[in-house]
N, C-alpha and C. Protein backbone atom coordinates (compact mmCIF):
# COMPACT_ATOMS: atom_id res chain seq x y z
N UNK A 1 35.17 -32.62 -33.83
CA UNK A 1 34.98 -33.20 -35.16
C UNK A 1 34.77 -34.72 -35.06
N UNK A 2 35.68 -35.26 -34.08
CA UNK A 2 35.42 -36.48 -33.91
C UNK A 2 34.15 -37.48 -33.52
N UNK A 3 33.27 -36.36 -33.08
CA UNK A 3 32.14 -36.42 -31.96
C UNK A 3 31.12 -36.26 -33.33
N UNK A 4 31.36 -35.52 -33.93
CA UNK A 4 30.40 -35.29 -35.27
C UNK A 4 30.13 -36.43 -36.00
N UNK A 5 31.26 -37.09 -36.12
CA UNK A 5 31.38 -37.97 -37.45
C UNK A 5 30.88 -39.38 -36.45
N UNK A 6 31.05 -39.29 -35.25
CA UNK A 6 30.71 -40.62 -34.90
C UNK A 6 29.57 -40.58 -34.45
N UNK A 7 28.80 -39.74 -34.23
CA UNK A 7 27.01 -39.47 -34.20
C UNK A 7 26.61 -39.58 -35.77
N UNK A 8 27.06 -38.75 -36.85
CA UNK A 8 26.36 -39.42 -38.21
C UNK A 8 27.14 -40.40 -38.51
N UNK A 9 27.81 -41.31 -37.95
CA UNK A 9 27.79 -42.33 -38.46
C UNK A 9 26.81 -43.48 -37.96
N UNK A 10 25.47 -43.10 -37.41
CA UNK A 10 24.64 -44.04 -37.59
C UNK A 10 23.43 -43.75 -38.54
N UNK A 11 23.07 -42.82 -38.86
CA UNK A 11 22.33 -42.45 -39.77
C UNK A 11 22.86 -43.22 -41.02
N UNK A 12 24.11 -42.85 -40.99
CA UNK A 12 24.93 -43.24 -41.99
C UNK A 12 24.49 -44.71 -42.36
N UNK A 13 24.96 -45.05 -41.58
CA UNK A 13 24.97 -46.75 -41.48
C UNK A 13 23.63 -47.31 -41.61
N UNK A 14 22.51 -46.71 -41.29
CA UNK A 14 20.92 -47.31 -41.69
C UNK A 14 21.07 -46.58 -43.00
N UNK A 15 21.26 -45.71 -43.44
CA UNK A 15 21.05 -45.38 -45.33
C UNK A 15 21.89 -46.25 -46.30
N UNK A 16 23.43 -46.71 -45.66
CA UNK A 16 23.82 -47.56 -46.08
C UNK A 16 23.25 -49.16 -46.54
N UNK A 17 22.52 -49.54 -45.39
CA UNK A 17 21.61 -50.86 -45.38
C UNK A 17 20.86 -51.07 -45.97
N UNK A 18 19.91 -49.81 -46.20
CA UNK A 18 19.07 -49.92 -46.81
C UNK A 18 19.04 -49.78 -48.69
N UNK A 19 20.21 -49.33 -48.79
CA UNK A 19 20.18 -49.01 -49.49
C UNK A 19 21.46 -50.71 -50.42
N UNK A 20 22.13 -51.17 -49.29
CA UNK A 20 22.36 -52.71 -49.81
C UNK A 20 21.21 -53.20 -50.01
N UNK A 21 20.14 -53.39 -48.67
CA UNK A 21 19.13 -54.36 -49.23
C UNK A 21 18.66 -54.15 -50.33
N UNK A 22 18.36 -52.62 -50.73
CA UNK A 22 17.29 -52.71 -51.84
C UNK A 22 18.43 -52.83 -53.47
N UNK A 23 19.54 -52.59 -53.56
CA UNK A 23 20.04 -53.39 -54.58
C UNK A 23 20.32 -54.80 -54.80
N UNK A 24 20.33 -55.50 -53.31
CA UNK A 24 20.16 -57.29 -52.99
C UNK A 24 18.83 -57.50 -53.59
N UNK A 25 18.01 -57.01 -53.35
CA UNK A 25 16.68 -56.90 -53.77
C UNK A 25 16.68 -57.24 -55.15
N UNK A 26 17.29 -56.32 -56.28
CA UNK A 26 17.21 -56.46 -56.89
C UNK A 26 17.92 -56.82 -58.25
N UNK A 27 19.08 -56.74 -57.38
CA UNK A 27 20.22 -57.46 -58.25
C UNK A 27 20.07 -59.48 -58.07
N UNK A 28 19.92 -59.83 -57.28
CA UNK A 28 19.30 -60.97 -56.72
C UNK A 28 18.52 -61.62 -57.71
N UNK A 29 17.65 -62.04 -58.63
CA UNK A 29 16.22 -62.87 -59.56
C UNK A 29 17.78 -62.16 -60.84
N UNK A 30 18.30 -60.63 -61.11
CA UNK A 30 18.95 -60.59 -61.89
C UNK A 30 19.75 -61.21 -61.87
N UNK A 31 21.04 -61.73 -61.24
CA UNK A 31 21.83 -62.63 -60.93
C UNK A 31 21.21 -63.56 -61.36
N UNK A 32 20.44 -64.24 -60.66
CA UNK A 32 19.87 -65.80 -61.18
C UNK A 32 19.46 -66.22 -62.42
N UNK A 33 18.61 -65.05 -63.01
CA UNK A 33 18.13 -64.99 -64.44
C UNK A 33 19.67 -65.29 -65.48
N UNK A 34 20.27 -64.31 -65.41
CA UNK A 34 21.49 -63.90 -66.29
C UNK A 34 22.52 -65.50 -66.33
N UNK A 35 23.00 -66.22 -64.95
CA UNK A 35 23.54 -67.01 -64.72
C UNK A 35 22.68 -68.40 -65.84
N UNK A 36 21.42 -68.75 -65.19
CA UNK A 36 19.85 -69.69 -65.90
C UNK A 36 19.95 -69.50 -67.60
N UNK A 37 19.79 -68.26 -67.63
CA UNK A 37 19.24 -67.79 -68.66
C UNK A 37 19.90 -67.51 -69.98
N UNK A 38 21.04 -66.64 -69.81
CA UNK A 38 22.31 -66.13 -70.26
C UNK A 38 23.62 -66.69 -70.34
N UNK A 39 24.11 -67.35 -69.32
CA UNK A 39 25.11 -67.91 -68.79
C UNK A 39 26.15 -67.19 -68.27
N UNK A 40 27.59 -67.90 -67.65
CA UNK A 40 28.62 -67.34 -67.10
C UNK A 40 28.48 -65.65 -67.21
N UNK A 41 28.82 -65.62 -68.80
CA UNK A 41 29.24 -63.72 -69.08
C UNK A 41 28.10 -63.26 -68.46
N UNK A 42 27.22 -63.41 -68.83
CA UNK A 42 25.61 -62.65 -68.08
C UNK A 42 26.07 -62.29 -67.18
N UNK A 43 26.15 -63.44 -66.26
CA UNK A 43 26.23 -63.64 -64.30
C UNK A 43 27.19 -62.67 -64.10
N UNK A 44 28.68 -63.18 -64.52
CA UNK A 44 29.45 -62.10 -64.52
C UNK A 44 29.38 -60.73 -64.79
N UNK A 45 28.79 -60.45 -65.54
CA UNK A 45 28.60 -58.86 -65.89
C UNK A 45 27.58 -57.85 -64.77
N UNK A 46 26.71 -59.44 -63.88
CA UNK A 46 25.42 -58.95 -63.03
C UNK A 46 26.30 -58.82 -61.89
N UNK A 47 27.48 -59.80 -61.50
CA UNK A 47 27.95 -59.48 -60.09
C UNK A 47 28.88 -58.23 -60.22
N UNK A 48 29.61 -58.23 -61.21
CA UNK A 48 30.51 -56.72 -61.49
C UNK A 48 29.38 -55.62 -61.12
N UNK A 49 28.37 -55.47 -61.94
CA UNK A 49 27.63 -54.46 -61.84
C UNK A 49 27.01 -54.24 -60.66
N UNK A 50 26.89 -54.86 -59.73
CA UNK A 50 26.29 -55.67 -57.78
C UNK A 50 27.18 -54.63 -57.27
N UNK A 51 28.26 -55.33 -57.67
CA UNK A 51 29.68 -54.77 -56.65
C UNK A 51 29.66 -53.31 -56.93
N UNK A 52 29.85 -52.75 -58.21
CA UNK A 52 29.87 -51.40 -58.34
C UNK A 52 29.18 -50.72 -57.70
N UNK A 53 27.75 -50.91 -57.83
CA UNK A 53 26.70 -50.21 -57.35
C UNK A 53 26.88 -50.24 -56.05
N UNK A 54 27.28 -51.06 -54.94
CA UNK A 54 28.05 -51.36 -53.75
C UNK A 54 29.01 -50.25 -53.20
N UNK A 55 29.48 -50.38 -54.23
CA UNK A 55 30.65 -49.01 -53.90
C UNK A 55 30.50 -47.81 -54.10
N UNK A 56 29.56 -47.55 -55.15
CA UNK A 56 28.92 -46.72 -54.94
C UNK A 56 28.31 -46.04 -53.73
N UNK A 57 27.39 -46.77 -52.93
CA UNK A 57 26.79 -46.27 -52.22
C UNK A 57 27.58 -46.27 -50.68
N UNK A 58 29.11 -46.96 -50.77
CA UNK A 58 29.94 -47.30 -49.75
C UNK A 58 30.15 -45.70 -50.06
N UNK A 59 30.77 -45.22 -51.28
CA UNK A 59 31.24 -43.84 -51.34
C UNK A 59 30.36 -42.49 -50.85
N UNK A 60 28.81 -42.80 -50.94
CA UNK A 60 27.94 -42.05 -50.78
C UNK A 60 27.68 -41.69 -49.25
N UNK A 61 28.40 -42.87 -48.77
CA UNK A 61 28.04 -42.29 -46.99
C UNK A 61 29.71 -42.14 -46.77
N UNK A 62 30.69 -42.12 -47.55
CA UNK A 62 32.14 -41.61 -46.92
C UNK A 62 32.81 -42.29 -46.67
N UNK A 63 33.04 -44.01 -47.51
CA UNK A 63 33.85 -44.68 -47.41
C UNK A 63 34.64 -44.37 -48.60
N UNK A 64 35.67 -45.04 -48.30
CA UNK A 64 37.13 -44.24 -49.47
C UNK A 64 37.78 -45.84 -49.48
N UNK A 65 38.43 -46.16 -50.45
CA UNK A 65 38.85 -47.43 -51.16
C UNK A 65 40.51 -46.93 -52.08
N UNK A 66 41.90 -47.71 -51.28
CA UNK A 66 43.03 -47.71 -51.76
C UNK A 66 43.32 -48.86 -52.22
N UNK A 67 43.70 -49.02 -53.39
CA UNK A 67 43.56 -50.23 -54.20
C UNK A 67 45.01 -50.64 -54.28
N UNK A 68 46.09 -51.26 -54.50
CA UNK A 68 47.21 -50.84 -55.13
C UNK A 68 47.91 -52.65 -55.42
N UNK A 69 48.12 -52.42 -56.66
CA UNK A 69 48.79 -53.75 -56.94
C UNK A 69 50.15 -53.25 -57.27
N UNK A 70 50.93 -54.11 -56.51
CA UNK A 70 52.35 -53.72 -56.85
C UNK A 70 53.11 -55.03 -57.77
N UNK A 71 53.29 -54.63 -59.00
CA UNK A 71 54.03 -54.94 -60.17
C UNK A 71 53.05 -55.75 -61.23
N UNK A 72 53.40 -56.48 -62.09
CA UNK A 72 52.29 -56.82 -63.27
C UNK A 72 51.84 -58.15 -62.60
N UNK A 73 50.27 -57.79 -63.34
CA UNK A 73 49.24 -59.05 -63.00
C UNK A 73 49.50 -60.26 -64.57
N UNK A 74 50.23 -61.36 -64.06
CA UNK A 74 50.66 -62.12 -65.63
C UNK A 74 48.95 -62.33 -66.26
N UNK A 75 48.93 -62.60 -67.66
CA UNK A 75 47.57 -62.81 -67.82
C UNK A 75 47.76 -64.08 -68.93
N UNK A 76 45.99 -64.60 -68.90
CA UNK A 76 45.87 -66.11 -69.92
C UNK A 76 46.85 -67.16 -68.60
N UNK A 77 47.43 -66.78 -67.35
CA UNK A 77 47.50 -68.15 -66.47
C UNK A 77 46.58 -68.29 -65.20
N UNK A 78 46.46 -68.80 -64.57
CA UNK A 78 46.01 -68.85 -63.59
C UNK A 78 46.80 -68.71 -62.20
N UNK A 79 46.09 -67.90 -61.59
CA UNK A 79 47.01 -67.06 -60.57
C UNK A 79 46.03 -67.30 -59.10
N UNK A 80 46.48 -66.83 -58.03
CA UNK A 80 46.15 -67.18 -56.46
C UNK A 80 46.05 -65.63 -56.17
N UNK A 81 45.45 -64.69 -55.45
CA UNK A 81 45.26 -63.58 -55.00
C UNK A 81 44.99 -63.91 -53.57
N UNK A 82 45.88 -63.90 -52.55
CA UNK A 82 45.03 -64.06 -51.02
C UNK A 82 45.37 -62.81 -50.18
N UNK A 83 44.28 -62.95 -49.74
CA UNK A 83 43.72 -61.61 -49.09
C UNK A 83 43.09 -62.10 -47.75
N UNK A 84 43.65 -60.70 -46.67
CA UNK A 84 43.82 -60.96 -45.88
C UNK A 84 42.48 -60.20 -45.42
N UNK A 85 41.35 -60.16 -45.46
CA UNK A 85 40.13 -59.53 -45.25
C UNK A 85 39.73 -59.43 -44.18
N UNK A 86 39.25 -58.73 -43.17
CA UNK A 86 38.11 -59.14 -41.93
C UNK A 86 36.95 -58.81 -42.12
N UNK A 87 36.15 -58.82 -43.03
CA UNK A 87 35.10 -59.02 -42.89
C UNK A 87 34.58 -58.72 -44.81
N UNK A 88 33.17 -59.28 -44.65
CA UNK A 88 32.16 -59.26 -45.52
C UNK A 88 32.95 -57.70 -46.12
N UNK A 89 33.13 -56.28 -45.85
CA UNK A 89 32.84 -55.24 -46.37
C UNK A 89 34.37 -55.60 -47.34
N UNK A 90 35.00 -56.04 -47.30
CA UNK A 90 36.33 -56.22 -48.25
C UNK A 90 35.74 -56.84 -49.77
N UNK A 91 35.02 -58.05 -49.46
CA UNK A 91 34.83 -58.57 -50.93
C UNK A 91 34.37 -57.93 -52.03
N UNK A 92 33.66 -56.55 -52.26
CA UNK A 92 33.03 -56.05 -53.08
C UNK A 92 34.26 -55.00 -53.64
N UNK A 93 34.70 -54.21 -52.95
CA UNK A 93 35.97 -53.77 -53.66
C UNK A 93 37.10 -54.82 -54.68
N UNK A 94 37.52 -56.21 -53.90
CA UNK A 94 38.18 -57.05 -54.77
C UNK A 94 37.45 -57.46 -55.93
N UNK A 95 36.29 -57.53 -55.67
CA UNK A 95 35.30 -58.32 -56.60
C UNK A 95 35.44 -57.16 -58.34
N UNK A 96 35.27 -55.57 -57.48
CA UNK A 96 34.89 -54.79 -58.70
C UNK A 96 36.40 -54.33 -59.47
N UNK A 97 37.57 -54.09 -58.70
CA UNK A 97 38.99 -53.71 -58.82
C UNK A 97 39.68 -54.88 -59.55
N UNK A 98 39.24 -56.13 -59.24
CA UNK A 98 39.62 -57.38 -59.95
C UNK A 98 39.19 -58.37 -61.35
N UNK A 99 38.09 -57.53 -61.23
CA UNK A 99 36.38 -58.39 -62.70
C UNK A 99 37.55 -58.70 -63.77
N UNK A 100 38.19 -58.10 -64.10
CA UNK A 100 38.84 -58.90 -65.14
C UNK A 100 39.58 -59.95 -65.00
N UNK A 101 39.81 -60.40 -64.01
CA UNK A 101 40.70 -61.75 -63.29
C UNK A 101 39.64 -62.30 -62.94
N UNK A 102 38.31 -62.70 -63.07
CA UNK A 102 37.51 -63.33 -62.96
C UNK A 102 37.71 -63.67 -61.53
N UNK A 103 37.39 -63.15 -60.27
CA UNK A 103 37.99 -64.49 -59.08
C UNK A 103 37.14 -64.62 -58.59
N UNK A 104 37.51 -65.38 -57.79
CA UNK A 104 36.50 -66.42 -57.58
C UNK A 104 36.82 -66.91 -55.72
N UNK A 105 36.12 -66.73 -54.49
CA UNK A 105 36.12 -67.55 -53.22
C UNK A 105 35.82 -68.52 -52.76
N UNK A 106 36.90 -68.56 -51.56
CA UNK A 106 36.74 -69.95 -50.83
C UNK A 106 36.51 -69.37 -49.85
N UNK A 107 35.54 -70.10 -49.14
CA UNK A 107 35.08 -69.81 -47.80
C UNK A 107 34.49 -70.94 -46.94
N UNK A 108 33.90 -71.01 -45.86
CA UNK A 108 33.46 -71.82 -45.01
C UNK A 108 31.79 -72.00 -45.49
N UNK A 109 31.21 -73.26 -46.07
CA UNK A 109 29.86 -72.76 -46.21
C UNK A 109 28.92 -72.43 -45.36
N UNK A 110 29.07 -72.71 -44.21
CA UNK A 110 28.09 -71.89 -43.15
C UNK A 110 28.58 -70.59 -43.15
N UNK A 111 29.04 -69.59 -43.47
CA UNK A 111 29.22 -68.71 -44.60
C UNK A 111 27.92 -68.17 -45.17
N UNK A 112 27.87 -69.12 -46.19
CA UNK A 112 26.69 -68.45 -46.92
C UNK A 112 25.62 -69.32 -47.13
N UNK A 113 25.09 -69.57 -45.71
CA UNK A 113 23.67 -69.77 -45.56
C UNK A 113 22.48 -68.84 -45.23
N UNK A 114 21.39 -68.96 -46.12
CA UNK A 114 20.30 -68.18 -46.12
C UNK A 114 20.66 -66.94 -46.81
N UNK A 115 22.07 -66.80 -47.48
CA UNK A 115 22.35 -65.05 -47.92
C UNK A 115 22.22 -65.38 -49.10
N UNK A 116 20.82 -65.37 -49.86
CA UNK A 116 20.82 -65.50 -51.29
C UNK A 116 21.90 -65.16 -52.34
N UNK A 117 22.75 -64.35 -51.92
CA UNK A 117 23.47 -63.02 -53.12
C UNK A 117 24.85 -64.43 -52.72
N UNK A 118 24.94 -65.25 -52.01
CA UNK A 118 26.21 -66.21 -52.01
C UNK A 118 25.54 -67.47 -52.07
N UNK A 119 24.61 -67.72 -52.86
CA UNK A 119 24.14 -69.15 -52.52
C UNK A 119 24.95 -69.78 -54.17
C-alpha cells in the first residue's frame, strides 16, 4: 500500500501544480483589480476565495487539514497568532480557517520575489 501511494503521488503532485498555476493564473489581475478597484473588502474576499479554491484542490489529490483552536479567539482587539510553519503549503489553510481575523504576514522579502500572488 505504501508503494502505491508513493508512485501516485507524483501524478498527484503535477495535477496539483497545475492546477495552482492555473488558479494563480487567474485569481492574480483578480486580486489586483478588486484591491485597485474595489478596495481592502474586495481584495479580501479575492484572497479568501484563492485560499479556498487551494484547498480545494489540496483535498482533491488527498491532502486532509486538522485545524484546532484551543479556547476563545477574543474579538474587536488585536491579537498575535504565531505559527510554527515549514513551508509555503501551511499558509493557505491559516489564511482560509482564519479570514475572519483578517491576518496578515511577516516574512523575509526575498520571500516574495517574482511570486506575483505575494507581491
Amino acid at each position: 500500500m505504501k508503494q502505491l501511494l508513493h508512485i501516485l503521488s507524483y501524478p498527484l503532485s503535477a495535477i496539483l501544480f497545475i492546477l495552482f498555476v492555473l488558479i494563480l493564473l487567474v485569481f492574480e489581475p483578480i486580486q489586483r483589480i478588486c484591491l485597485r478597484i474595489f478596495g481592502y473588502r474586495a481584495h479580501k474576499i479575492s484572497v479568501g476565495l484563492f485560499n479556498g479554491l487551494f484547498l480545494l484542490c489540496l483535498h482533491i489529490v488527498g491532502t486532509t487539514f486538522r485545524f484546532k483552536i484551543e479556547g476563545e479567539i477574543p474579538e474587536n482587539v488585536p491579537i498575535i497568532i504565531v505559527s510554527n510553519h515549514q513551508s509555503l503549503w501551511d499558509i493557505p489553510p491559516l489564511i482560509w480557517f482564519l479570514r475572519r481575523l483578517h491576518p496578515k504576514f511577516i516574512s523575509k522579502k526575498e520571500l516574495g520575489q517574482r511570486i506575483p500572488y505575494f507581491i
